[in-house]
N, C-alpha and C. Protein backbone atom coordinates (compact mmCIF):
# COMPACT_ATOMS: atom_id res chain seq x y z
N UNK A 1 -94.15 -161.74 -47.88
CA UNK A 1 -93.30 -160.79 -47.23
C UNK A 1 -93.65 -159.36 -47.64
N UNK A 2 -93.73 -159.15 -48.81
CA UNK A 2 -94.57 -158.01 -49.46
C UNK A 2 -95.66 -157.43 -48.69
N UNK A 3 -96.76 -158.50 -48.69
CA UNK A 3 -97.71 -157.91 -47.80
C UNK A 3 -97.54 -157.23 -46.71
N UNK A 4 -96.62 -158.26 -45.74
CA UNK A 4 -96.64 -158.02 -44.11
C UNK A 4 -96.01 -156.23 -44.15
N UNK A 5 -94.44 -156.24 -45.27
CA UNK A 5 -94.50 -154.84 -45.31
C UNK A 5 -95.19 -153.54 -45.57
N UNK A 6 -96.17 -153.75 -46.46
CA UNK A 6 -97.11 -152.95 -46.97
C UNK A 6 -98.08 -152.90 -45.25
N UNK A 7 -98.60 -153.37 -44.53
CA UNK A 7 -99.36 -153.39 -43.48
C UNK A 7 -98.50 -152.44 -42.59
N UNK A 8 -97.12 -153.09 -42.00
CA UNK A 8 -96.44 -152.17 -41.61
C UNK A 8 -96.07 -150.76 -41.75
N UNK A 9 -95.82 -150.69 -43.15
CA UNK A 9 -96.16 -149.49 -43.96
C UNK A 9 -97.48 -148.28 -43.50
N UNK A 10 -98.35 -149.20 -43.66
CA UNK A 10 -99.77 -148.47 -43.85
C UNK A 10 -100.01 -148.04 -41.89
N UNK A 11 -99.43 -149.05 -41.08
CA UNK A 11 -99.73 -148.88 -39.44
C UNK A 11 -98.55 -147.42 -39.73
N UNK A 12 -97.57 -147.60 -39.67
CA UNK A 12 -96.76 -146.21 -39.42
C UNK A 12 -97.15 -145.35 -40.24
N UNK A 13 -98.21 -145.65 -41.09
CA UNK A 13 -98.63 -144.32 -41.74
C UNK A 13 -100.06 -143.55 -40.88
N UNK A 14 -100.68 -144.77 -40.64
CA UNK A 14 -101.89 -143.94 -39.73
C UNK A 14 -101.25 -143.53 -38.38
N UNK A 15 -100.29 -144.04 -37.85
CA UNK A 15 -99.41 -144.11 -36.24
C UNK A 15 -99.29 -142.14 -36.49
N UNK A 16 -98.94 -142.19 -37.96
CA UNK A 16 -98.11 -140.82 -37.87
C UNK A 16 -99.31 -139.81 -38.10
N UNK A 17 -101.07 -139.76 -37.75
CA UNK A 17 -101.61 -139.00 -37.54
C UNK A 17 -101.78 -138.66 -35.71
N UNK A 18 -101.70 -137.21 -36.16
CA UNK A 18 -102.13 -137.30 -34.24
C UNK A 18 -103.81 -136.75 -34.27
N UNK A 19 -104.01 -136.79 -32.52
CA UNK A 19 -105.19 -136.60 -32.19
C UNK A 19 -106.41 -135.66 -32.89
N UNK A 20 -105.28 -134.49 -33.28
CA UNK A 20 -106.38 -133.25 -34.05
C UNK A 20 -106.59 -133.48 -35.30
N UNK A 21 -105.52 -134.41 -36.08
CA UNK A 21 -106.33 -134.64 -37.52
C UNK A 21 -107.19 -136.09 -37.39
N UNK A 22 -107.22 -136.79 -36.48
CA UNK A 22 -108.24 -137.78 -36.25
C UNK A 22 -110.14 -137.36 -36.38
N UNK A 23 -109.65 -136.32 -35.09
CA UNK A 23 -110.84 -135.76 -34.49
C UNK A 23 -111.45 -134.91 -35.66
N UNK A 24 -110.21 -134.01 -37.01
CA UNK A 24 -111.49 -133.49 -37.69
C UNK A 24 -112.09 -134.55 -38.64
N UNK A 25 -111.10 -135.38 -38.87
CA UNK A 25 -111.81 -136.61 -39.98
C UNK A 25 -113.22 -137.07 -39.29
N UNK A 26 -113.39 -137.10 -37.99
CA UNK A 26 -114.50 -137.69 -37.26
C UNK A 26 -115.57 -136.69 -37.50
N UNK A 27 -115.03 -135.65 -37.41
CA UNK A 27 -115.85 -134.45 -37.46
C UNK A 27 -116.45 -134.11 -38.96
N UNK A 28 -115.68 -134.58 -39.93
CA UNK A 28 -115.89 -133.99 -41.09
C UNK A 28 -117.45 -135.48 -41.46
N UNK A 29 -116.83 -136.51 -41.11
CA UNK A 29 -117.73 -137.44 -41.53
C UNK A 29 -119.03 -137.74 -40.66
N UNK A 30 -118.87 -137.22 -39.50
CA UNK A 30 -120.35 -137.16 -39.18
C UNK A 30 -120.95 -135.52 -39.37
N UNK A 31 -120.76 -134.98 -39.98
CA UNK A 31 -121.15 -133.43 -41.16
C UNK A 31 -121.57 -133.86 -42.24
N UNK A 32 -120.81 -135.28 -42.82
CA UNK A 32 -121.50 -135.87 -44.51
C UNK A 32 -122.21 -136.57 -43.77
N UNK A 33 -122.56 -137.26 -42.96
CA UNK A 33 -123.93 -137.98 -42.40
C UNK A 33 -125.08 -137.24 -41.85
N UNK A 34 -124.92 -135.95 -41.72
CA UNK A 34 -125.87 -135.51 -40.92
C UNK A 34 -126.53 -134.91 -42.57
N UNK A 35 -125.49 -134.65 -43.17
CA UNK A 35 -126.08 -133.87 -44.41
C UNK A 35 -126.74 -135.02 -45.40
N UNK A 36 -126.38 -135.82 -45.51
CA UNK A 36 -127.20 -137.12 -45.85
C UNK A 36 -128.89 -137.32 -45.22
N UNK A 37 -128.16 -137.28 -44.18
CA UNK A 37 -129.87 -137.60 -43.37
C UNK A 37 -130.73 -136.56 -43.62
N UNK A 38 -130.55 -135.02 -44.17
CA UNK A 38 -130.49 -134.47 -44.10
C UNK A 38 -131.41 -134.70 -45.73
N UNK A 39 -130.98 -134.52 -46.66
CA UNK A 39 -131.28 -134.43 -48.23
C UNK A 39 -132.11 -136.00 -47.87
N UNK A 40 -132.25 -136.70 -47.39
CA UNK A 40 -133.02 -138.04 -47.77
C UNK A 40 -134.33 -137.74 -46.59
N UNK A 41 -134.46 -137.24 -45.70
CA UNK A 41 -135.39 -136.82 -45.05
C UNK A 41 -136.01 -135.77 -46.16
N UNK A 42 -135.35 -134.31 -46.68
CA UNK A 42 -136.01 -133.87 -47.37
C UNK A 42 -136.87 -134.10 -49.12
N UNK A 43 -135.51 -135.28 -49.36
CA UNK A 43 -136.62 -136.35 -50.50
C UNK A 43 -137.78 -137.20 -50.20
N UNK A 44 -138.15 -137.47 -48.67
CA UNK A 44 -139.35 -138.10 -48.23
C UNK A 44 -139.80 -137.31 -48.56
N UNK A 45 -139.73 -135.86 -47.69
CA UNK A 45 -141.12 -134.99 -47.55
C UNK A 45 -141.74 -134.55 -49.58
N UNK A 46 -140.32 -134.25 -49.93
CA UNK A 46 -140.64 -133.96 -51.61
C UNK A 46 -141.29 -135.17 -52.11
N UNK A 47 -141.67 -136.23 -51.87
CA UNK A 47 -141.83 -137.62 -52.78
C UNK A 47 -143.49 -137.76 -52.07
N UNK A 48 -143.80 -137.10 -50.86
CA UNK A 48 -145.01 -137.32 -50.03
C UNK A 48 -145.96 -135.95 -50.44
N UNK A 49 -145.46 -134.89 -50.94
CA UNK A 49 -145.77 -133.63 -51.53
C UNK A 49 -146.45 -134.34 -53.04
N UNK A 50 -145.75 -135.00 -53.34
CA UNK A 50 -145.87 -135.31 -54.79
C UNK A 50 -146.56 -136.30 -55.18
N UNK A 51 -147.19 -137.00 -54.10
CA UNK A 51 -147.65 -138.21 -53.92
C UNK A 51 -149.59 -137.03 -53.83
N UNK A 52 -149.70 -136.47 -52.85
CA UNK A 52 -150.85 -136.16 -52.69
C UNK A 52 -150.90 -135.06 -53.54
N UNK A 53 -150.29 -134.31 -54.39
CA UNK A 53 -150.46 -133.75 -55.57
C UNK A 53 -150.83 -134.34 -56.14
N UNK A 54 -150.58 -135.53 -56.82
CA UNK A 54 -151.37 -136.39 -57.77
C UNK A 54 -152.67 -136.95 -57.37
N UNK A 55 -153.11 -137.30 -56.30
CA UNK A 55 -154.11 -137.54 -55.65
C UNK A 55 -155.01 -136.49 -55.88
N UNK A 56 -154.74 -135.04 -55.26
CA UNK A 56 -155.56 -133.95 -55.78
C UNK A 56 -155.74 -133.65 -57.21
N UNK A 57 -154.74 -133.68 -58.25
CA UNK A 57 -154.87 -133.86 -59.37
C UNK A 57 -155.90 -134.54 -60.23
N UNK A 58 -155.88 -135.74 -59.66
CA UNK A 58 -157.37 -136.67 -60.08
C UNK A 58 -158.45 -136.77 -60.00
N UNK A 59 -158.33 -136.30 -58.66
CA UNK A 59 -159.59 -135.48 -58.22
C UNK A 59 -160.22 -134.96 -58.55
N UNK A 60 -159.51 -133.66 -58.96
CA UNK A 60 -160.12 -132.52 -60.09
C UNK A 60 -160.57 -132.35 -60.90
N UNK A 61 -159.60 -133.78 -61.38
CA UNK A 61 -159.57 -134.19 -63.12
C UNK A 61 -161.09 -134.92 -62.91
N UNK A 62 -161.61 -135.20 -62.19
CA UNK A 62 -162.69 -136.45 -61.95
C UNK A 62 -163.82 -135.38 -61.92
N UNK A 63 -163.56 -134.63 -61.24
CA UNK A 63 -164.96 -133.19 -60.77
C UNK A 63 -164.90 -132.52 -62.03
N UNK A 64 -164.29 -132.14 -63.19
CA UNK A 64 -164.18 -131.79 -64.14
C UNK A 64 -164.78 -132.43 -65.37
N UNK A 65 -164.29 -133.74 -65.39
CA UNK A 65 -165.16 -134.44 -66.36
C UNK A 65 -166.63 -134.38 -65.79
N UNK A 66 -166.99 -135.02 -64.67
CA UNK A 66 -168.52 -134.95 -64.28
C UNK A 66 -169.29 -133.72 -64.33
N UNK A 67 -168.76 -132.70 -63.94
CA UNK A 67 -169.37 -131.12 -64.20
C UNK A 67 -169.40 -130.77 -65.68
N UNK A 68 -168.38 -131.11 -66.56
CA UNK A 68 -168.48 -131.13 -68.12
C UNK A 68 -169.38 -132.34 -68.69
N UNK A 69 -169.53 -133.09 -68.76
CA UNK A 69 -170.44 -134.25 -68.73
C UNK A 69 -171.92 -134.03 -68.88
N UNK A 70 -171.89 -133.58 -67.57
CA UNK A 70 -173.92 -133.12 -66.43
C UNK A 70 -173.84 -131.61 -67.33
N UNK A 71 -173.20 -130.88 -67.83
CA UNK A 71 -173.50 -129.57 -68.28
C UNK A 71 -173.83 -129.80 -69.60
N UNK A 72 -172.41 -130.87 -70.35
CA UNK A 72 -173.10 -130.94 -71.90
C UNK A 72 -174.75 -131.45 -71.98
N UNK A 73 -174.64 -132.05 -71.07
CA UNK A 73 -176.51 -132.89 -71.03
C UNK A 73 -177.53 -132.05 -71.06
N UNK A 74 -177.09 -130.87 -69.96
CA UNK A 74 -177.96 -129.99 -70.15
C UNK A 74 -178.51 -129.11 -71.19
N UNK A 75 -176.94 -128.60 -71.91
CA UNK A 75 -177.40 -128.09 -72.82
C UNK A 75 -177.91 -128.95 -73.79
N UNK A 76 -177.67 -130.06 -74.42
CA UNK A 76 -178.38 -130.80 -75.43
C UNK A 76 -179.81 -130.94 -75.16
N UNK A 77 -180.11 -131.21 -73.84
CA UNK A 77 -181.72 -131.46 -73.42
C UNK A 77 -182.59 -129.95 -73.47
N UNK A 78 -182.26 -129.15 -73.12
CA UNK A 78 -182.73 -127.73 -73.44
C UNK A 78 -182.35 -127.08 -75.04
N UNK A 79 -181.76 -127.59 -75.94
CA UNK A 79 -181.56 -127.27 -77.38
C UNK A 79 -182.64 -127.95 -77.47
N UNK A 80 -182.50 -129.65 -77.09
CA UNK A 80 -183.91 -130.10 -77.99
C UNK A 80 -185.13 -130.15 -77.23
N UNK A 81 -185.17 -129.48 -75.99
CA UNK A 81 -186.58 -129.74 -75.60
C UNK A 81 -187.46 -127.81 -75.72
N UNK A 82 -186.04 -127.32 -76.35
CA UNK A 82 -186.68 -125.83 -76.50
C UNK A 82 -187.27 -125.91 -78.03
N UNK A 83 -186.83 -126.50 -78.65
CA UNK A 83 -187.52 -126.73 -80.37
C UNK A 83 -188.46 -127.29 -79.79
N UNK A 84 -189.14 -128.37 -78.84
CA UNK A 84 -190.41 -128.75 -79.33
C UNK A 84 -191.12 -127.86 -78.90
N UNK A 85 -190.90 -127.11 -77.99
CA UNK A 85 -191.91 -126.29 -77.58
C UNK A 85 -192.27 -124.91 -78.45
């Protein structure tokens, strides 16, 4: 019996909104959905930014060792091939 009143309760409580506070609740919650879609579209693009940053990163990191690498060689081979001569 409790229950059924509490339901009753709760119907004459929404009964007692009218049309214009319906419409901004509708309004307000598709504003937090749009703003949702909104910040999670712009965490793709941030997470896809950050994705080929690291990609270029390694890259670099890769052209760096090999250019440091091929240069130390050089100089060691010209230290010791300038003493024999």
């Amino acid at each position: 019996m409790v229950y059924v009143e509490a339901v009753k309760e709760k119907q004459q409580h929404i009964a007692s909104y009218d049309k214009s506070d319906i419409s901004v609740i509708i309004s307000y919650i598709e504003r937090c959905q749009e703003s949702k879609r909104s910040r999670e579209q712009q965490e793709k693009i941030t997470n896809q930014w950050r994705y080929v940053a690291s990609v270029v990163d390694r890259c670099l990191l890769v052209i760096f060792i090999i250019l440091n690498l091929a240069f130390t060689h050089v100089m060691i081979l010209r230290a010791v091939l300038g003493k024999d001569e």
